[in-house]
N, C-alpha and C. Protein backbone atom coordinates (compact mmCIF):
# COMPACT_ATOMS: atom_id res chain seq x y z
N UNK A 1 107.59 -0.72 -28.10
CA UNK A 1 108.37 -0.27 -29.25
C UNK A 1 107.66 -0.69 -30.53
N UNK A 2 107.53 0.12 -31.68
CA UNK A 2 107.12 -0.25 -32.62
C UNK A 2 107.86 -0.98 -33.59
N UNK A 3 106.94 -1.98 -34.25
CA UNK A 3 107.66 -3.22 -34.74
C UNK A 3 107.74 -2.94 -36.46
N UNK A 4 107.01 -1.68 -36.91
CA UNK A 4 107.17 -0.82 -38.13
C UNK A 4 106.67 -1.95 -39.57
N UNK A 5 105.49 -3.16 -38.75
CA UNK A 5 104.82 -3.83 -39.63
C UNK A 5 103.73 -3.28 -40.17
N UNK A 6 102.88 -3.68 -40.91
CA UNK A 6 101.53 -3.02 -41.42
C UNK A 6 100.81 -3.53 -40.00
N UNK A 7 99.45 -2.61 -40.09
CA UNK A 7 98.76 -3.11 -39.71
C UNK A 7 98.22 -4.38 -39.22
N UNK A 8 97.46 -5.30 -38.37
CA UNK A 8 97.28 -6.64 -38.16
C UNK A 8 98.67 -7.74 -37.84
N UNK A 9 99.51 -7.02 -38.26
CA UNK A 9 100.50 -8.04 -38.06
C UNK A 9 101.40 -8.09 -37.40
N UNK A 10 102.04 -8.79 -36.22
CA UNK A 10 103.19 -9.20 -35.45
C UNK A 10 103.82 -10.32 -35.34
N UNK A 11 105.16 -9.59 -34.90
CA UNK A 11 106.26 -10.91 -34.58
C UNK A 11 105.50 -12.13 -33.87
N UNK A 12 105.96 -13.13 -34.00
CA UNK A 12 105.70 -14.34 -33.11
C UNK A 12 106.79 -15.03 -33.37
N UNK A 13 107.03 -16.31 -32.36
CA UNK A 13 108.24 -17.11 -32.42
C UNK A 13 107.80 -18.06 -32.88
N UNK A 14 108.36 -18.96 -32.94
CA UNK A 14 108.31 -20.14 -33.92
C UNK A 14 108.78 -20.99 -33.16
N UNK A 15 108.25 -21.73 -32.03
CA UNK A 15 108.76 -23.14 -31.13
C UNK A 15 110.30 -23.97 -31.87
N UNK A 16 109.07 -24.45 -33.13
CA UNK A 16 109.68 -25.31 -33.72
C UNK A 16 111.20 -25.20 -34.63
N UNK A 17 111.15 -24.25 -35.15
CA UNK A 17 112.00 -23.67 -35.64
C UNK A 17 113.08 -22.79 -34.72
N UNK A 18 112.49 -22.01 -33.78
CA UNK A 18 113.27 -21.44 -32.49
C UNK A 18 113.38 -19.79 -33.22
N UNK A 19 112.58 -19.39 -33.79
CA UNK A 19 113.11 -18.26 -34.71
C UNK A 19 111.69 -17.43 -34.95
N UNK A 20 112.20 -15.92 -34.81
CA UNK A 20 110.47 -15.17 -34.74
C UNK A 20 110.42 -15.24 -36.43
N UNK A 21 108.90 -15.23 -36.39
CA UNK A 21 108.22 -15.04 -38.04
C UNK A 21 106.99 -14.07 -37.88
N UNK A 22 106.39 -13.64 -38.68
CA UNK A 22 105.51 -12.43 -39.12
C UNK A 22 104.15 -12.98 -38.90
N UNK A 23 103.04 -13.05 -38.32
CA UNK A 23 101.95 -13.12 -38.41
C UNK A 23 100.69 -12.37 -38.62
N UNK A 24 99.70 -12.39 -39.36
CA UNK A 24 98.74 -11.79 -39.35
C UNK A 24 97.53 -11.89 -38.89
N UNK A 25 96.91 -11.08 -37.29
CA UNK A 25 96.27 -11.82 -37.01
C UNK A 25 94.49 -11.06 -37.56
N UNK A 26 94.16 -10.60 -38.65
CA UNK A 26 93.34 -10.66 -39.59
C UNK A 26 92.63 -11.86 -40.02
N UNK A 27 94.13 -12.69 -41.35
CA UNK A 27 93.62 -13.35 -41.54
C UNK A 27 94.29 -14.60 -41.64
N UNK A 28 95.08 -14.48 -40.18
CA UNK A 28 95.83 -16.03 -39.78
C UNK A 28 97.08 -16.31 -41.00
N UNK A 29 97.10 -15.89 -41.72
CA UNK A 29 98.47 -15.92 -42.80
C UNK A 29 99.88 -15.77 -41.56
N UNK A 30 100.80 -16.41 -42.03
CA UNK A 30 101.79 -16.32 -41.47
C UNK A 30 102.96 -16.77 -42.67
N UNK A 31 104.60 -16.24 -42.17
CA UNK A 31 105.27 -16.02 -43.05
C UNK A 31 106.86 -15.41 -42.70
N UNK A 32 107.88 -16.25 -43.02
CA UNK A 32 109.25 -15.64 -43.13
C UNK A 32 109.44 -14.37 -42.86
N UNK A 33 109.35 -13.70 -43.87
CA UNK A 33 109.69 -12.83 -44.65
C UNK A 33 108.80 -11.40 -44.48
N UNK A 34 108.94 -10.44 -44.05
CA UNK A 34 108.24 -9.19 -44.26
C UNK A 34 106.67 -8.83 -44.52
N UNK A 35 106.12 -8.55 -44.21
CA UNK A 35 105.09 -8.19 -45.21
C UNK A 35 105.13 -6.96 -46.05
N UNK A 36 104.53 -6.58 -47.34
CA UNK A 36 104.64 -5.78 -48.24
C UNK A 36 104.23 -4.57 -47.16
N UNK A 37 104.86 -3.15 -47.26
CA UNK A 37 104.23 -2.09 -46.07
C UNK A 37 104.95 -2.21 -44.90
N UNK A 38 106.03 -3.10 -45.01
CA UNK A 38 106.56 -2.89 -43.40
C UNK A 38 107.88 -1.70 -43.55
N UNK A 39 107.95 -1.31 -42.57
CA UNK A 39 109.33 -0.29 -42.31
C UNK A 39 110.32 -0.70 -42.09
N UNK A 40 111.11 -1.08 -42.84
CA UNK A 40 112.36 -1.35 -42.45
C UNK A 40 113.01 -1.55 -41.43
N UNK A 41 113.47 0.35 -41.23
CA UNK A 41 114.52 0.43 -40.18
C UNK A 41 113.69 0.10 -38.98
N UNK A 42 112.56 0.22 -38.73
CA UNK A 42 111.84 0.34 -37.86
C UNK A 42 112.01 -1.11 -36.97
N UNK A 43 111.80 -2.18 -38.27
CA UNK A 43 111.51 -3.13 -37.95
C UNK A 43 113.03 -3.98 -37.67
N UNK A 44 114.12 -3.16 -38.19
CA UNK A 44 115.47 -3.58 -37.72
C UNK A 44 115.84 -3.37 -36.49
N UNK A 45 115.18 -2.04 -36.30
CA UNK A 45 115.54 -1.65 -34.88
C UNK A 45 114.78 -2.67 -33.46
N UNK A 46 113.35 -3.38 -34.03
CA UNK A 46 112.53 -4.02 -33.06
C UNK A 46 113.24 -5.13 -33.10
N UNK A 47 113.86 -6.23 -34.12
CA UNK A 47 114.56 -7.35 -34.07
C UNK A 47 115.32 -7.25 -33.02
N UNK A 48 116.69 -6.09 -33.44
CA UNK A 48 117.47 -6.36 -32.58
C UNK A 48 117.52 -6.35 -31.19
N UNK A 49 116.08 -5.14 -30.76
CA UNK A 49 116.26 -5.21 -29.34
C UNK A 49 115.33 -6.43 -29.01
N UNK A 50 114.42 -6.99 -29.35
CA UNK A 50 113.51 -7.88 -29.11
C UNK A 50 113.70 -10.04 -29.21
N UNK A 51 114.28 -9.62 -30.58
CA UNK A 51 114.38 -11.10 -31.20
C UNK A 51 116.21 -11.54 -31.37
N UNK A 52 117.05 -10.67 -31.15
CA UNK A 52 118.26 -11.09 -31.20
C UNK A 52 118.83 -11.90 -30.27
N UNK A 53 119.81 -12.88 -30.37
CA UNK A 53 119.82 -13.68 -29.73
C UNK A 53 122.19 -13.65 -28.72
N UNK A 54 122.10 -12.76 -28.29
CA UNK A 54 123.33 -12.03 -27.69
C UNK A 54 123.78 -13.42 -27.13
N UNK A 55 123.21 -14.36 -26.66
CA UNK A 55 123.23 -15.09 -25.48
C UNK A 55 123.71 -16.32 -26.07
N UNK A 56 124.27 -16.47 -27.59
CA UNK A 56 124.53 -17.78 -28.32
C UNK A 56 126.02 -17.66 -27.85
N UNK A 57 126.19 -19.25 -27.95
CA UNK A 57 128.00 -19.19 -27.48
C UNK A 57 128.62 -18.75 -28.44
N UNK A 58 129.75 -18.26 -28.82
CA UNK A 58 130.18 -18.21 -29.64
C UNK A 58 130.46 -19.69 -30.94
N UNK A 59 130.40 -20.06 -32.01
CA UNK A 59 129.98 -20.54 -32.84
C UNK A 59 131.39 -21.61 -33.10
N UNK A 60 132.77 -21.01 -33.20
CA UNK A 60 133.78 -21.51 -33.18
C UNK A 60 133.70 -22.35 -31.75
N UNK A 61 133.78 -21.93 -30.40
CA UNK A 61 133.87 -22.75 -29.44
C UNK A 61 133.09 -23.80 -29.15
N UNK A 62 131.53 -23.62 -29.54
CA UNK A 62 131.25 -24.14 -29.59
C UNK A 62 130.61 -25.72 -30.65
N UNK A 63 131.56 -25.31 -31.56
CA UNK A 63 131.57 -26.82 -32.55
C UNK A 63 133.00 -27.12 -31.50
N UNK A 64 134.32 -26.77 -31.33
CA UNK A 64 135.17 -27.06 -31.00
C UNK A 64 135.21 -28.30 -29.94
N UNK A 65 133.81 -27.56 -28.91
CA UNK A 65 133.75 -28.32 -27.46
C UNK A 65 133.04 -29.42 -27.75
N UNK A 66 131.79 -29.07 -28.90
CA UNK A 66 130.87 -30.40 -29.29
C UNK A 66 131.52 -31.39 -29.60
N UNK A 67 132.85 -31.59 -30.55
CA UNK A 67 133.44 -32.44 -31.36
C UNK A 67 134.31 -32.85 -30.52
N UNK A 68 134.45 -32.22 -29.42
CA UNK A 68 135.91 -33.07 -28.38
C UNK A 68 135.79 -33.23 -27.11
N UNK A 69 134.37 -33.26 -26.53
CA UNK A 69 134.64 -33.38 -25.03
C UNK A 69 133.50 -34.27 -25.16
N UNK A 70 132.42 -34.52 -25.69
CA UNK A 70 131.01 -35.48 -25.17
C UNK A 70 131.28 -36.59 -26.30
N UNK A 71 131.36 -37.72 -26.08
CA UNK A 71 130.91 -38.56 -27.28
C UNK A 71 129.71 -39.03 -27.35
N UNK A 72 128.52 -38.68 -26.45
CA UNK A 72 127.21 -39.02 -26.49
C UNK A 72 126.61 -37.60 -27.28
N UNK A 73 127.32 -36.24 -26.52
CA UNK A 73 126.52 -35.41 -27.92
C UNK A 73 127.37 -35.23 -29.25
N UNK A 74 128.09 -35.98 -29.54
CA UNK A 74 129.19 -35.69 -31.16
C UNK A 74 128.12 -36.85 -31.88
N UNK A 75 128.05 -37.94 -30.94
CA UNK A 75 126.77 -39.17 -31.75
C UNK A 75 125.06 -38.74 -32.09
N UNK A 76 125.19 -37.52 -31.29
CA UNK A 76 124.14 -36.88 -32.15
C UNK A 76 124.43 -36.37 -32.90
N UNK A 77 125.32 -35.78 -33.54
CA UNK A 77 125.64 -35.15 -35.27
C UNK A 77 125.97 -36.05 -35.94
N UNK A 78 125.51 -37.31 -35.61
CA UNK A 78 125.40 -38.31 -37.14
C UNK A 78 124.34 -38.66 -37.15
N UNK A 79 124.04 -38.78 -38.71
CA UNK A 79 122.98 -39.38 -39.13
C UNK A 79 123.18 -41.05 -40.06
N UNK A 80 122.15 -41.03 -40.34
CA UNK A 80 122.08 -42.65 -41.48
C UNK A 80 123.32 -42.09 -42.82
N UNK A 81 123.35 -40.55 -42.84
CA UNK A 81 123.63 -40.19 -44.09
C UNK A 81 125.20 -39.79 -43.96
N UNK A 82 125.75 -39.83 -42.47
CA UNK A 82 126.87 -39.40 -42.30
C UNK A 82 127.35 -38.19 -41.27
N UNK A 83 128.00 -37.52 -41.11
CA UNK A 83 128.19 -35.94 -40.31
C UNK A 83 127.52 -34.89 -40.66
N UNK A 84 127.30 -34.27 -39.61
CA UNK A 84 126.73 -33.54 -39.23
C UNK A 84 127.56 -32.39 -39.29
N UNK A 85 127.59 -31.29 -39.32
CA UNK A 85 128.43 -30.21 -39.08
C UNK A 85 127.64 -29.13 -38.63
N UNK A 86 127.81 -27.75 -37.88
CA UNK A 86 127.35 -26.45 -37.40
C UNK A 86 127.68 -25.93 -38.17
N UNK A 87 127.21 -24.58 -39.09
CA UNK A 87 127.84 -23.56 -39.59
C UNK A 87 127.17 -22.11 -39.25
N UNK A 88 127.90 -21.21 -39.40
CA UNK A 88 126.88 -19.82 -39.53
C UNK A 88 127.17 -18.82 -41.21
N UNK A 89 126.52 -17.74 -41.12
CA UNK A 89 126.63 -17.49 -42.56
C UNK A 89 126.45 -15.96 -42.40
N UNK A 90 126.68 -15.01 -43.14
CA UNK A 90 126.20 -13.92 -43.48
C UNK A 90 125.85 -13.79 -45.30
N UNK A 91 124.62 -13.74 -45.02
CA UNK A 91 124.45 -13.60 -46.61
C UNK A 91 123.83 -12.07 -47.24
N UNK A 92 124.66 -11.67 -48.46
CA UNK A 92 123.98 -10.71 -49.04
C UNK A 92 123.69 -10.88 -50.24
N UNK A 93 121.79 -10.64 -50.48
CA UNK A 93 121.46 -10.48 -51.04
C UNK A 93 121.48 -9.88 -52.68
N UNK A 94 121.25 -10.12 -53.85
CA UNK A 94 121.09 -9.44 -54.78
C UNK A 94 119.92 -9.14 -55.86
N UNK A 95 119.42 -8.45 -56.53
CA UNK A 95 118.43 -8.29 -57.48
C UNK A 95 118.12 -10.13 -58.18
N UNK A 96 119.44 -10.66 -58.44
CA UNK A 96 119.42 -11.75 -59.13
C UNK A 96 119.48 -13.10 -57.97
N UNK A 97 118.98 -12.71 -56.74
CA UNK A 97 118.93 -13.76 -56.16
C UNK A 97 117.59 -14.31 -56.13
N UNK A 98 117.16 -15.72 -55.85
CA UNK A 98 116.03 -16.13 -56.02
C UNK A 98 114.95 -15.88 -55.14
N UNK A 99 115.14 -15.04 -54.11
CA UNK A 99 114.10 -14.37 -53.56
C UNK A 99 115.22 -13.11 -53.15
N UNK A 100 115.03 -11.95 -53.72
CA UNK A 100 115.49 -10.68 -53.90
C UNK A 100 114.84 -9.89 -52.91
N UNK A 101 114.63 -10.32 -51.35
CA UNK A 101 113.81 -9.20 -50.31
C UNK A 101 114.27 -10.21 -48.90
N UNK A 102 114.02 -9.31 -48.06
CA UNK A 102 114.71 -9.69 -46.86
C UNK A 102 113.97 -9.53 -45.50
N UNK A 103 114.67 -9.55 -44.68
CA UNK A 103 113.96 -9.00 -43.15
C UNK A 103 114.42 -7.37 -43.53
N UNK A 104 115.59 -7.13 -44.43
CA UNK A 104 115.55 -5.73 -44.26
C UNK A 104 115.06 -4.75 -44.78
N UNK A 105 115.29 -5.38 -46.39
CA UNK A 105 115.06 -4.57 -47.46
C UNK A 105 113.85 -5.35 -48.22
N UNK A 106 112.44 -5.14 -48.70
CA UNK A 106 111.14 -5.59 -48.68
C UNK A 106 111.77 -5.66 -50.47
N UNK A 107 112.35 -5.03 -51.50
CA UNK A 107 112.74 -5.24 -52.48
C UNK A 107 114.26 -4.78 -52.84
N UNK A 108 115.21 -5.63 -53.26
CA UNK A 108 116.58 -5.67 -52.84
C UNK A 108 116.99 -5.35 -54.62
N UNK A 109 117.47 -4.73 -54.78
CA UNK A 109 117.62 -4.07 -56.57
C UNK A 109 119.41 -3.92 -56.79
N UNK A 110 120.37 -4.10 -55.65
CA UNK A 110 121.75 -4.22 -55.86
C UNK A 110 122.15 -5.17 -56.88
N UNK A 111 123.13 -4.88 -57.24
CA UNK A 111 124.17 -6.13 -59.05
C UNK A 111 124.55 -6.69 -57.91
N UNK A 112 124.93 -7.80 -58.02
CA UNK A 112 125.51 -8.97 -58.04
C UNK A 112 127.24 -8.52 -57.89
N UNK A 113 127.84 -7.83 -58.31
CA UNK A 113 128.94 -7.25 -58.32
C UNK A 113 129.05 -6.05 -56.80
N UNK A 114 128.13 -5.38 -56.82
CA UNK A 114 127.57 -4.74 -55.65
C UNK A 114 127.47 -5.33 -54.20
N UNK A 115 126.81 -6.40 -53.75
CA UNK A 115 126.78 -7.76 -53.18
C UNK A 115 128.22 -7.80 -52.97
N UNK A 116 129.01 -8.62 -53.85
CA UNK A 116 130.47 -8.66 -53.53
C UNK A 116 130.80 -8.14 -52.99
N UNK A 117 131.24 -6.93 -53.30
CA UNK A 117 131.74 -5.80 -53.03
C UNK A 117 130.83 -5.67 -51.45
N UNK A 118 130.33 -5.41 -51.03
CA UNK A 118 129.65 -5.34 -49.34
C UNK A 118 130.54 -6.31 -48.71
N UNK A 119 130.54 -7.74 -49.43
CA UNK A 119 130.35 -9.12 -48.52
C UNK A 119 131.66 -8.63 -48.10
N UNK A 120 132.74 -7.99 -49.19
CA UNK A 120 134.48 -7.89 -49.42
C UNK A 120 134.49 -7.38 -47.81
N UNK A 121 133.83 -7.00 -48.08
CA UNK A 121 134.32 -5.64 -47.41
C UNK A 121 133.99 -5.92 -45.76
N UNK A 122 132.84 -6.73 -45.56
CA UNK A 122 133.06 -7.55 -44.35
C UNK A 122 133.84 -8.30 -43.91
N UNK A 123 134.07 -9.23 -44.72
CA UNK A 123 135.46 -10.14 -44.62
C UNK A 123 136.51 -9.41 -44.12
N UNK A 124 136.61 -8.13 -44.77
CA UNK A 124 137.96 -7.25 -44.13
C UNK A 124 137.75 -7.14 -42.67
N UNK A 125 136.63 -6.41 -41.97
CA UNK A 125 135.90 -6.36 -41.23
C UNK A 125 136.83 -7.61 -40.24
N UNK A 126 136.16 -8.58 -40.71
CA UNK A 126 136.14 -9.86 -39.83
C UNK A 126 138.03 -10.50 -39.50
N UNK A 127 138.35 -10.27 -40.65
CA UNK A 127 140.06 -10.06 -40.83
C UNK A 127 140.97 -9.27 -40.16
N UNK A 128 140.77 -8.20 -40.01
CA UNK A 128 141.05 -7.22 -39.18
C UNK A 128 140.96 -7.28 -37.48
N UNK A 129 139.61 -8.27 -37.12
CA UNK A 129 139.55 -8.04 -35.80
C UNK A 129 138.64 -7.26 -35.59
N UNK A 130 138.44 -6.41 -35.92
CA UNK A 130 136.96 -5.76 -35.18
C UNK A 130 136.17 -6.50 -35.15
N UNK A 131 135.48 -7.40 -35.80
CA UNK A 131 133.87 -8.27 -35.39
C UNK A 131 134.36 -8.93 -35.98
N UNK A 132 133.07 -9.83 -35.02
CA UNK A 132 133.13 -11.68 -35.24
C UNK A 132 131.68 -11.41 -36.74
N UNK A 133 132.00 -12.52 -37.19
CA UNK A 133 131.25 -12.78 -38.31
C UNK A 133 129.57 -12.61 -37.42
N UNK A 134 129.49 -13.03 -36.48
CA UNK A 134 128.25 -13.39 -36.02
C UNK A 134 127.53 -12.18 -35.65
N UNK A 135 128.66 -11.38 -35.10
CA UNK A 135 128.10 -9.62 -34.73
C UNK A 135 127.80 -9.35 -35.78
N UNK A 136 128.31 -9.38 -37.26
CA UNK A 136 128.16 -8.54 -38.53
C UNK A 136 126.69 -9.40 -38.85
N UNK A 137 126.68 -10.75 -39.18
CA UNK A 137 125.16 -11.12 -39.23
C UNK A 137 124.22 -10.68 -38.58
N UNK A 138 124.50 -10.26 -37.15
CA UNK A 138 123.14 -9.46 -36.54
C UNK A 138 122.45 -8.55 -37.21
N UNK A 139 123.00 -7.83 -38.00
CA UNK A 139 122.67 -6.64 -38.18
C UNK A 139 123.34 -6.62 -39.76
N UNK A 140 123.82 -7.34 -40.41
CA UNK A 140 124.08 -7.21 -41.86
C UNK A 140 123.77 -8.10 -42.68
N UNK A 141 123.39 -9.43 -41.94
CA UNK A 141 123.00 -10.37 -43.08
C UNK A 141 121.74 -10.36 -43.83
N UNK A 142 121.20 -10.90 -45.05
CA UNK A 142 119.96 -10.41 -45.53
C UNK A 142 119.25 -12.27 -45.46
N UNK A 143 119.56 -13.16 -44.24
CA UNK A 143 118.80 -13.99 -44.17
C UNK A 143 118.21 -14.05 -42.48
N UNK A 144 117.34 -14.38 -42.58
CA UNK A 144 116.29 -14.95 -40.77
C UNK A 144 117.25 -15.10 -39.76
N UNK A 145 118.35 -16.04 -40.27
CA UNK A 145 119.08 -16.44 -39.16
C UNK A 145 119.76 -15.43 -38.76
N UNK A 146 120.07 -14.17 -38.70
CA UNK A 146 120.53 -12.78 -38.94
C UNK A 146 119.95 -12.80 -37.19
N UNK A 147 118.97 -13.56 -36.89
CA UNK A 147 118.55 -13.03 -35.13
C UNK A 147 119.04 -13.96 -34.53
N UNK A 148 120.38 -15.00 -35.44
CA UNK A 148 120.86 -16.13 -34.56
C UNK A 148 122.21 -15.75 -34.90
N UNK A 149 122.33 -14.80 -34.96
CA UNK A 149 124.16 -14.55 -35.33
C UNK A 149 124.48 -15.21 -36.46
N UNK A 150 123.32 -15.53 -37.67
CA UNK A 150 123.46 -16.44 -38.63
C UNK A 150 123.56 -17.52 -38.37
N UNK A 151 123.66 -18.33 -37.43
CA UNK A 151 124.00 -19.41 -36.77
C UNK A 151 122.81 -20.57 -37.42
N UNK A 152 122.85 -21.58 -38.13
CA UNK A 152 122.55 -22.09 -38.73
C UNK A 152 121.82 -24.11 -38.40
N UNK A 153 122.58 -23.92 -37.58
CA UNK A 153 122.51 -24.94 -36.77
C UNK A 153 123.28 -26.17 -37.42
N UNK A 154 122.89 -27.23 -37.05
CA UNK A 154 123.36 -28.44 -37.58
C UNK A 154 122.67 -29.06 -38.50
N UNK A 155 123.73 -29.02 -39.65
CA UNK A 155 122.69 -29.70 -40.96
C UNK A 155 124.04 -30.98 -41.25
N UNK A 156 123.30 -31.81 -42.51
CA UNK A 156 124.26 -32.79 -43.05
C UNK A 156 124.05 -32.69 -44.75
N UNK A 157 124.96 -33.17 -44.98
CA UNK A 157 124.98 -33.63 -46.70
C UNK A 157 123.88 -33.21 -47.50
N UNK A 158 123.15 -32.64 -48.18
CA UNK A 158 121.94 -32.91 -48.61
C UNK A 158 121.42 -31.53 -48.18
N UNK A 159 121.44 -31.26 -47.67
CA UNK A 159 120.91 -30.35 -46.40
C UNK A 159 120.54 -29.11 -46.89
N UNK A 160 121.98 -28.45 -47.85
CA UNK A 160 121.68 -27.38 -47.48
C UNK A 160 122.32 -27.33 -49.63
N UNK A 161 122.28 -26.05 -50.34
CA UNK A 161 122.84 -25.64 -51.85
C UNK A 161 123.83 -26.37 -51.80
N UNK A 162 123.91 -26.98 -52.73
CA UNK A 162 125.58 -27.50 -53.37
C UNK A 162 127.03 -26.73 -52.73
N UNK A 163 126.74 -25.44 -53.91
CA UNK A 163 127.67 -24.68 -53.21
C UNK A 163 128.09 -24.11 -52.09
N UNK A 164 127.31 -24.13 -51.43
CA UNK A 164 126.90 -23.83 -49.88
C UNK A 164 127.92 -24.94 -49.16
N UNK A 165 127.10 -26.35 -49.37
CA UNK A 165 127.51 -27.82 -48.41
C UNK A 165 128.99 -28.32 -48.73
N UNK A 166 129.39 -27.67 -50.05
CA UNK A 166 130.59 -27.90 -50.15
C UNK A 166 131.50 -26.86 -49.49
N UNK A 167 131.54 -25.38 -49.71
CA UNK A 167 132.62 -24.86 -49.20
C UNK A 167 132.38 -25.20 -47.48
N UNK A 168 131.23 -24.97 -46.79
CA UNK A 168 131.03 -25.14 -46.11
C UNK A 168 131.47 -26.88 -44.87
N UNK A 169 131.66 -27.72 -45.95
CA UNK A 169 131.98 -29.14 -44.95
C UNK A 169 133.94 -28.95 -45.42
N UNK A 170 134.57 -27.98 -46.20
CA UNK A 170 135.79 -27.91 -46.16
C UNK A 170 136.34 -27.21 -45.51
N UNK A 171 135.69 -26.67 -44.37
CA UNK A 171 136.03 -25.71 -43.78
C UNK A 171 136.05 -26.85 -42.59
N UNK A 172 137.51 -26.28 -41.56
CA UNK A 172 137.91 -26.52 -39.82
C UNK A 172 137.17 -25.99 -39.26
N UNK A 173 136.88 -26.42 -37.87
CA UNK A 173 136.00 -25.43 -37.10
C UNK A 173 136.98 -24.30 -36.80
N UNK A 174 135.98 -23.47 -36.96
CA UNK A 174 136.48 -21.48 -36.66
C UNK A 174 137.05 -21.04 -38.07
N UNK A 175 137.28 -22.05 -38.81
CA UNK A 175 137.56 -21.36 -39.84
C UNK A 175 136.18 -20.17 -40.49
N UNK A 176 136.81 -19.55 -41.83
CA UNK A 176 135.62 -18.79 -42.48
C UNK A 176 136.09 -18.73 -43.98
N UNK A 177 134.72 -19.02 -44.67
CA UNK A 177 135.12 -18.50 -46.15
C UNK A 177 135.41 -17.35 -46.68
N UNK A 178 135.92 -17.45 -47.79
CA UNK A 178 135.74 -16.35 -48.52
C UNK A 178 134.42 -16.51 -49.42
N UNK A 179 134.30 -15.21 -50.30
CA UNK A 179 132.59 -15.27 -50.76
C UNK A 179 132.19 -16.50 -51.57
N UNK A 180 130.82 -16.97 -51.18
CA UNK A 180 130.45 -18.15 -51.62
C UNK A 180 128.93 -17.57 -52.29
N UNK A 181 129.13 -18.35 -53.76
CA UNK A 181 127.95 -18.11 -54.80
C UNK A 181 127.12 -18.66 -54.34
N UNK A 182 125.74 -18.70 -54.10
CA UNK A 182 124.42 -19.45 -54.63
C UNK A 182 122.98 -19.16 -55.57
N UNK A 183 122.29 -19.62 -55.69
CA UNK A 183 121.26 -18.62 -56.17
C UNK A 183 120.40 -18.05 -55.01
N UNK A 184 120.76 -18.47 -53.77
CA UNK A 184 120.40 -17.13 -52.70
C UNK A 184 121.15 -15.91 -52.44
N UNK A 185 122.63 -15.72 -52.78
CA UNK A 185 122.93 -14.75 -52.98
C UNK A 185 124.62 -15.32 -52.83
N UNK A 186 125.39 -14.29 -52.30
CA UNK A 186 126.54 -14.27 -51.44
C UNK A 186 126.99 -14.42 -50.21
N UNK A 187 127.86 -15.60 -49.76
CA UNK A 187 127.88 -15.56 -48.50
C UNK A 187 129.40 -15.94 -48.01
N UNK A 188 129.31 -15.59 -46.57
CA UNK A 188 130.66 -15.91 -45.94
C UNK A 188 130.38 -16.96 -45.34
N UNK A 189 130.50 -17.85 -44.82
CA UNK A 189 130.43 -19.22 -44.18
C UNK A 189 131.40 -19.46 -42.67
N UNK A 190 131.25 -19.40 -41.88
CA UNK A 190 132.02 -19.92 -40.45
C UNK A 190 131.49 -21.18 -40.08
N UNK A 191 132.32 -22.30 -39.95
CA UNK A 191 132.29 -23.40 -38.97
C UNK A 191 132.41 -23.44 -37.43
């Protein structure tokens, strides 16, 4: 299947990280994010059948089970600095975000008001019952973790934007936000 990159360049995974990234094997450059010349849909369509990750537990159950059945793995979500928490995210992008391009869209030119208005409109989405936040990140969020159901892993204090670490550590597990500012864009937040 074509992966709708330029030339020289393919997916690879990332051990360390657990997450595919872009390589070029030209001239060994490697990288997040797209390269300038890639196809989009093309390359939406290769994620999902290739790099998506179907096989994650669901995100609510599993903080639920972490935090109440092992006390040897809950003592791994502390640190020197305090708790630990899981979250996942769907974020959309805007012109005025601090990197304005994506896995989807190579230059992202939507207002900020526009953005909203999408994120709204997922939330309904997610409100309603038709999809879990994590299905809509597969395929709607405009960050990496988008091939982890947004799934974010375990961060602490410090970790992650202000605005982010705050709505985000006030949230119950399974809960979800409503839209959250950063200068990466807009996002919904699940614990």
């Amino acid at each position: 299947m074509a992966t709708g990159l330029p030339p020289s360049w393919e997916v690879r995974h990332s051990n360390s990280k657990n997450l595919p990234y872009y390589f070029n094997t030209a001239n060994k450059e490697s990288r997040w994010e797209p390269p300038t010349g890639t196809d989009a849909a093309l390359l939406k369509a290769y994620m999902a059948t290739h790099h998506s990750s179907s096989a994650l537990p669901p995100l609510s159950a599993a903080a639920a089970s972490s935090s109440t059945t092992n006390r040897s793995s809950s003592s791994k979500q502390q640190t020197d600095s305090g708790e630990k928490i899981r979250a996942a995210h769907l974020l959309v992008k805007h012109a005025g975000s601090r990197r304005p391009s994506s896995w989807k869209e190579e230059n992202i030119t939507r207002t900020k008001g526009e953005a909203l208005e999408m994120l709204r409109g997922y939330e309904r989405r997610i409100k309603e019952g038709g999809e879990s936040l994590g299905e809509l990140a597969k395929s709607e969020s405009d960050c990496s973790s988008a091939r982890k159901k947004g799934d974010l892993g375990f961060f602490g204090r410090g970790d992650m934007q202000k605005e982010f670490e705050e709505a985000a550590f006030a949230l119950k597990p399974g809960e979800i936000t409503g839209p959250v500012d950063t200068a990466s864009g807009v996002h919904l937040i699940e614990r």
